[in-house]
C-alpha atoms as a PDB file:
ATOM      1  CA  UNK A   1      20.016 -23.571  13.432  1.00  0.00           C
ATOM      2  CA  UNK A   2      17.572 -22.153  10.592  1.00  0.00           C
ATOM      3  CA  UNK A   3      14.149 -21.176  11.847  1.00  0.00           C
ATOM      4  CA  UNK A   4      10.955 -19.945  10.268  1.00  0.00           C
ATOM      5  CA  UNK A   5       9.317 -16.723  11.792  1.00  0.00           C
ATOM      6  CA  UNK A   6       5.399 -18.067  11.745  1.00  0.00           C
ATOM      7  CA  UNK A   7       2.140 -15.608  12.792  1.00  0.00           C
ATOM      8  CA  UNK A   8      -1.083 -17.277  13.432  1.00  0.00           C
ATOM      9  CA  UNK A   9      -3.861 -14.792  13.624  1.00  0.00           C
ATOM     10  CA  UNK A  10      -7.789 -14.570  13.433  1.00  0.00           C
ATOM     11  CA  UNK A  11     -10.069 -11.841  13.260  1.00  0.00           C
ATOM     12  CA  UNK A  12     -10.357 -11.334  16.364  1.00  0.00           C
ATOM     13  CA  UNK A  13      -6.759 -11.376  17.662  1.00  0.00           C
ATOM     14  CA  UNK A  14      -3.300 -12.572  17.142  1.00  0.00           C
ATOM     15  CA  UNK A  15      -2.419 -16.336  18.325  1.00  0.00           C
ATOM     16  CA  UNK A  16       0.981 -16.924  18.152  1.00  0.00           C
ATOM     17  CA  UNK A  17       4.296 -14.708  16.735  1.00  0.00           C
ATOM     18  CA  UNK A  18       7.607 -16.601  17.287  1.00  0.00           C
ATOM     19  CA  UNK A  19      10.186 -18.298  15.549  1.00  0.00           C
ATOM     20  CA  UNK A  20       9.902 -21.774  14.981  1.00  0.00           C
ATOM     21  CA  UNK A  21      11.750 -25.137  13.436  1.00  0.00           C
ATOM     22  CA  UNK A  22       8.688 -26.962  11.757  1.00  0.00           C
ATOM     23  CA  UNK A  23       5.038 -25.884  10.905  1.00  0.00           C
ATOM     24  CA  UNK A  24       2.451 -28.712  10.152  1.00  0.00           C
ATOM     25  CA  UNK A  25      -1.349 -27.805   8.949  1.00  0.00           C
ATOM     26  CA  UNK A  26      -4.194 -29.256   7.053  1.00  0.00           C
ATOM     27  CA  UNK A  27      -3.775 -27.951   4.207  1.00  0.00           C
ATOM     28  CA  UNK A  28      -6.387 -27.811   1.113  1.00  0.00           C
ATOM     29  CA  UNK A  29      -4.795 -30.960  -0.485  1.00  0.00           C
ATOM     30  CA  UNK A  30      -3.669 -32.564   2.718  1.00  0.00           C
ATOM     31  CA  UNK A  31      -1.320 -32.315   5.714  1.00  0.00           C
ATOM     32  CA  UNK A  32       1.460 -29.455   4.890  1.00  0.00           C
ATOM     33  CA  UNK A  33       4.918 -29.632   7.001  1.00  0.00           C
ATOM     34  CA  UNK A  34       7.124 -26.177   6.345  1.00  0.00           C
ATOM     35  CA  UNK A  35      10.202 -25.944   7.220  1.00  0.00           C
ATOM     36  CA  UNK A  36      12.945 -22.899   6.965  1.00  0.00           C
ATOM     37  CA  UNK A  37      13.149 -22.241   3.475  1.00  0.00           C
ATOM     38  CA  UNK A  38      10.316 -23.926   2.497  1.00  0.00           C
ATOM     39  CA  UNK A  39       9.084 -22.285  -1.272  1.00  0.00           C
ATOM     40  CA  UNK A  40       6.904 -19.754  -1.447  1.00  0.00           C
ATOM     41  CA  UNK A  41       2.939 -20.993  -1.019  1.00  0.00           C
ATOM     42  CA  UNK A  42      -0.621 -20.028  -0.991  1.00  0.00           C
ATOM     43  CA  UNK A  43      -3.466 -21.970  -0.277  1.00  0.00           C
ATOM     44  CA  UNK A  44      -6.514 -22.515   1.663  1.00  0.00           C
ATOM     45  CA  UNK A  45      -6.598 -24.504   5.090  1.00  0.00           C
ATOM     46  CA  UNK A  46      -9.116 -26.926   6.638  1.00  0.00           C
ATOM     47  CA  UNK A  47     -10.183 -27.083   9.829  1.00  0.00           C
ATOM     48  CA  UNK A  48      -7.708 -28.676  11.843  1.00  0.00           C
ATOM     49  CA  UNK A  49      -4.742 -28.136  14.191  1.00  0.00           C
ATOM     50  CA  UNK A  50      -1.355 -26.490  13.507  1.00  0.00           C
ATOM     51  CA  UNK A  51       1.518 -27.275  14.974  1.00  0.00           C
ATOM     52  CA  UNK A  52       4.350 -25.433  15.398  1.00  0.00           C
ATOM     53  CA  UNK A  53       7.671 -26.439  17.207  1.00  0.00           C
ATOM     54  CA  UNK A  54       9.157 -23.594  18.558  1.00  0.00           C
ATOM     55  CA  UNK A  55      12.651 -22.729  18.265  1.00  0.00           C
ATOM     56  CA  UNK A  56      13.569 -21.172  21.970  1.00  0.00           C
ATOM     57  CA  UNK A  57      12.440 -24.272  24.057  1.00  0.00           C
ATOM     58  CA  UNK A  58      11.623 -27.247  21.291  1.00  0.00           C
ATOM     59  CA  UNK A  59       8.015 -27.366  22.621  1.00  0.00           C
ATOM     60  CA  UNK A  60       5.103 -27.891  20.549  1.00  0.00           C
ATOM     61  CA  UNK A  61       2.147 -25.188  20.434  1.00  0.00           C
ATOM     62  CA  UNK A  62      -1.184 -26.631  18.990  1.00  0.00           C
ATOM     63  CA  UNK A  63      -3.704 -23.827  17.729  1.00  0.00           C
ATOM     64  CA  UNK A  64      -6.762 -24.939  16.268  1.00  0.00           C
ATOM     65  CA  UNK A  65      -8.355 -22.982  12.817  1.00  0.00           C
ATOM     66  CA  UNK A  66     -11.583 -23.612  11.610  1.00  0.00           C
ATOM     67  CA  UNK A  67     -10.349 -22.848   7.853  1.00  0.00           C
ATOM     68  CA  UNK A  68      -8.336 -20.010   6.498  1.00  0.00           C
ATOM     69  CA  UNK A  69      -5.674 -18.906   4.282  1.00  0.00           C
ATOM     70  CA  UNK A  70      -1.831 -19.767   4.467  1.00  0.00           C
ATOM     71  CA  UNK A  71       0.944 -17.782   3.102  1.00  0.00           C
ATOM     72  CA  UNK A  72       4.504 -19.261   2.838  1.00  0.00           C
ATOM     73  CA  UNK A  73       7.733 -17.328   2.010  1.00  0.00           C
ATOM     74  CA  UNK A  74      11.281 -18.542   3.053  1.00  0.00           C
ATOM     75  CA  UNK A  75      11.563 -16.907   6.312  1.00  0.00           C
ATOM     76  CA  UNK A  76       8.019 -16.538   7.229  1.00  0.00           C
ATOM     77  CA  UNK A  77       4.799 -18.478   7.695  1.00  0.00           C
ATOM     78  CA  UNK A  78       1.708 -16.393   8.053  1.00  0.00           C
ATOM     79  CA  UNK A  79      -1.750 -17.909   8.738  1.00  0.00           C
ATOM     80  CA  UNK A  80      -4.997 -16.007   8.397  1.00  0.00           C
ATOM     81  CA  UNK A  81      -7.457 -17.972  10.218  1.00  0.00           C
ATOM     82  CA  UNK A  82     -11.419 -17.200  10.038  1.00  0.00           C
ATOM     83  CA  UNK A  83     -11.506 -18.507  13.613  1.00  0.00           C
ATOM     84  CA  UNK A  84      -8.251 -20.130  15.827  1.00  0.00           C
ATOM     85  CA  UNK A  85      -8.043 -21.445  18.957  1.00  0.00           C
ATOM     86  CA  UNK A  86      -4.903 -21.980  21.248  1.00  0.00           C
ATOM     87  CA  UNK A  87      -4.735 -25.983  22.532  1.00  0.00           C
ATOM     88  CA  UNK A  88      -5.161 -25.240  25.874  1.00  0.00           C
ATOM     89  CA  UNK A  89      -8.116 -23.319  25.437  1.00  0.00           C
ATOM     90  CA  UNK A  90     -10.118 -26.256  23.558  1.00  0.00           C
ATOM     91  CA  UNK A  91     -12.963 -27.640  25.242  1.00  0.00           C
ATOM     92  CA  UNK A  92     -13.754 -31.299  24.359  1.00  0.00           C
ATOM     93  CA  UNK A  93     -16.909 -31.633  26.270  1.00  0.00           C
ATOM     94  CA  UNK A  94     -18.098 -28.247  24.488  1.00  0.00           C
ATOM     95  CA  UNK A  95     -16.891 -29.510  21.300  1.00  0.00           C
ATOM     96  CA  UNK A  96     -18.712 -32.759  21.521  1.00  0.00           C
ATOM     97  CA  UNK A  97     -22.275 -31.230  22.458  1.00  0.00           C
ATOM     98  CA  UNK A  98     -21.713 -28.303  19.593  1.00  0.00           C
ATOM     99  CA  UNK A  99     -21.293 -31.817  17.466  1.00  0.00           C
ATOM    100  CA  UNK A 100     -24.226 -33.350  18.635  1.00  0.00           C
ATOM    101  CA  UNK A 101     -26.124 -30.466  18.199  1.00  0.00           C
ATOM    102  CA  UNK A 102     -25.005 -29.831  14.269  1.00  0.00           C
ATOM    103  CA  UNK A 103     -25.917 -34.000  13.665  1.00  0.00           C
ATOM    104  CA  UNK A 104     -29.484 -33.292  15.094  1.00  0.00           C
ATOM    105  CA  UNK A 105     -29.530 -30.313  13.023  1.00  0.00           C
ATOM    106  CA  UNK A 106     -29.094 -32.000   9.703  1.00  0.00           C
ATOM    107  CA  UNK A 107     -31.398 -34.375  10.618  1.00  0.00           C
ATOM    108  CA  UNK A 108     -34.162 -31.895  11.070  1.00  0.00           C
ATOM    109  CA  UNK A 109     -32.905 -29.275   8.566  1.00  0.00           C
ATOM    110  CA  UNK A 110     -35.619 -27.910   5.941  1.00  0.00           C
ATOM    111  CA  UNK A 111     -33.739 -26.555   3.332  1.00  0.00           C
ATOM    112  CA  UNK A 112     -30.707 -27.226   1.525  1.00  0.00           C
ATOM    113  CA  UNK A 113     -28.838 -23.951   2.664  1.00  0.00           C
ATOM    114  CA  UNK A 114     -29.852 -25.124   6.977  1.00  0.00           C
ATOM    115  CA  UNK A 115     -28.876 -28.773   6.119  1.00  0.00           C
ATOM    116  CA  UNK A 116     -25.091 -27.437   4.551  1.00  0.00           C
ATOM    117  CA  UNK A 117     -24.929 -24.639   7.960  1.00  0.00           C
ATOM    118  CA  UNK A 118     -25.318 -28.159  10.323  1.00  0.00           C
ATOM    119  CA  UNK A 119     -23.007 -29.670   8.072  1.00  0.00           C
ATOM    120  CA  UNK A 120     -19.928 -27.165   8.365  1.00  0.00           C
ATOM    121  CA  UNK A 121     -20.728 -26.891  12.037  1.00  0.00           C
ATOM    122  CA  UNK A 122     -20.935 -30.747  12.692  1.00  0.00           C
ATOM    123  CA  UNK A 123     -17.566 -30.947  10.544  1.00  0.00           C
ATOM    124  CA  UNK A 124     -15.584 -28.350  12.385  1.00  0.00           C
ATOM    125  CA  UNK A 125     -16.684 -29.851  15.793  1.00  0.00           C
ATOM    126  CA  UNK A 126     -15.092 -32.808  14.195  1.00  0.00           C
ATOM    127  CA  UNK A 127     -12.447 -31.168  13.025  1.00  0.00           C
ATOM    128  CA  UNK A 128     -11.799 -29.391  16.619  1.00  0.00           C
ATOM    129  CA  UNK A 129     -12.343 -33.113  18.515  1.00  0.00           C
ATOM    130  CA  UNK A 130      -9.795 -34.518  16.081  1.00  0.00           C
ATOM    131  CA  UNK A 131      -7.177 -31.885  17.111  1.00  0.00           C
ATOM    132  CA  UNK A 132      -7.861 -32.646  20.867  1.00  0.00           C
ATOM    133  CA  UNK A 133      -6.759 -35.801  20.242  1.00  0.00           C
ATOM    134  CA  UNK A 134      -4.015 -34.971  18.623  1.00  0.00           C
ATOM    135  CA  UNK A 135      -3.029 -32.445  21.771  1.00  0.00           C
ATOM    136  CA  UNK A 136      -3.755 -35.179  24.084  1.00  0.00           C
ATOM    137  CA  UNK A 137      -1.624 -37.429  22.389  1.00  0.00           C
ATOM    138  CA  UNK A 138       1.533 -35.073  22.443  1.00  0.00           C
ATOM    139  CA  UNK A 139       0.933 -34.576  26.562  1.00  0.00           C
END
């Protein structure tokens, strides 16, 4: 069985270092899948969950990233992430109020640069509330 060695670290720590059979990501253009052998990439990430099914057990692990850079060779999948998150560690009710709080403020924002801060916050709280679902989905 081919596998794909894939790290997923932030700058604060590493995620996840294993070998896996499929990768999935939101990628810049859209949803990525990588598989063993995949061609050599680069490209930015969205916000979203990865997915990674692991090669020892056929489990899935969910991480969410809140943007970041992939690198793909043939036998290795490395994702930089500014921030990541492991599944189990997401907090939807924290999420949602973080959300709530980056909609109220872009209504009250006074400039252009705090009305575009409350708008990547309120989109990543999105972002991290769609990839909750997703993890709740696969339970």
């Amino acid at each position: 069985m081919a596998t794909i060695h894939v790290d997923v670290v932030s700058a604060e720590e590493s995620i996840f270092s294993g070998e896996a059979k499929f990768v999935a990501l939101p990628g810049e253009a859209g949803e990525l899948g990588i598989l063993p052998q995949h061609t050599p990439l680069i490209t930015r990430i969205k916000p979203g969950a990865v997915r990674i099914e692991r090669a020892d057990n056929g489990q899935e692990e969910f991480v969410f990233v809140a943007g970041g850079i992939l690198e793909v060779q043939p036998h290795c999948v490395t994702v930089l992430a500014d921030t990541a998150i492991r599944g189990h560690d997401l907090d939807e009710a924290k999420a949602s109020e973080a959300k709530k709080l980056a909609e109220e403020a872009m209504k009250s924002a006074k400039s252009d640069i705090d009305f575009a801060r409350a708008q990547s916050e309120f989109a990543m709280m999105a972002a991290q509330l769609a990839a909750i679902q997703k993890l709740r989905k696969t339970r």
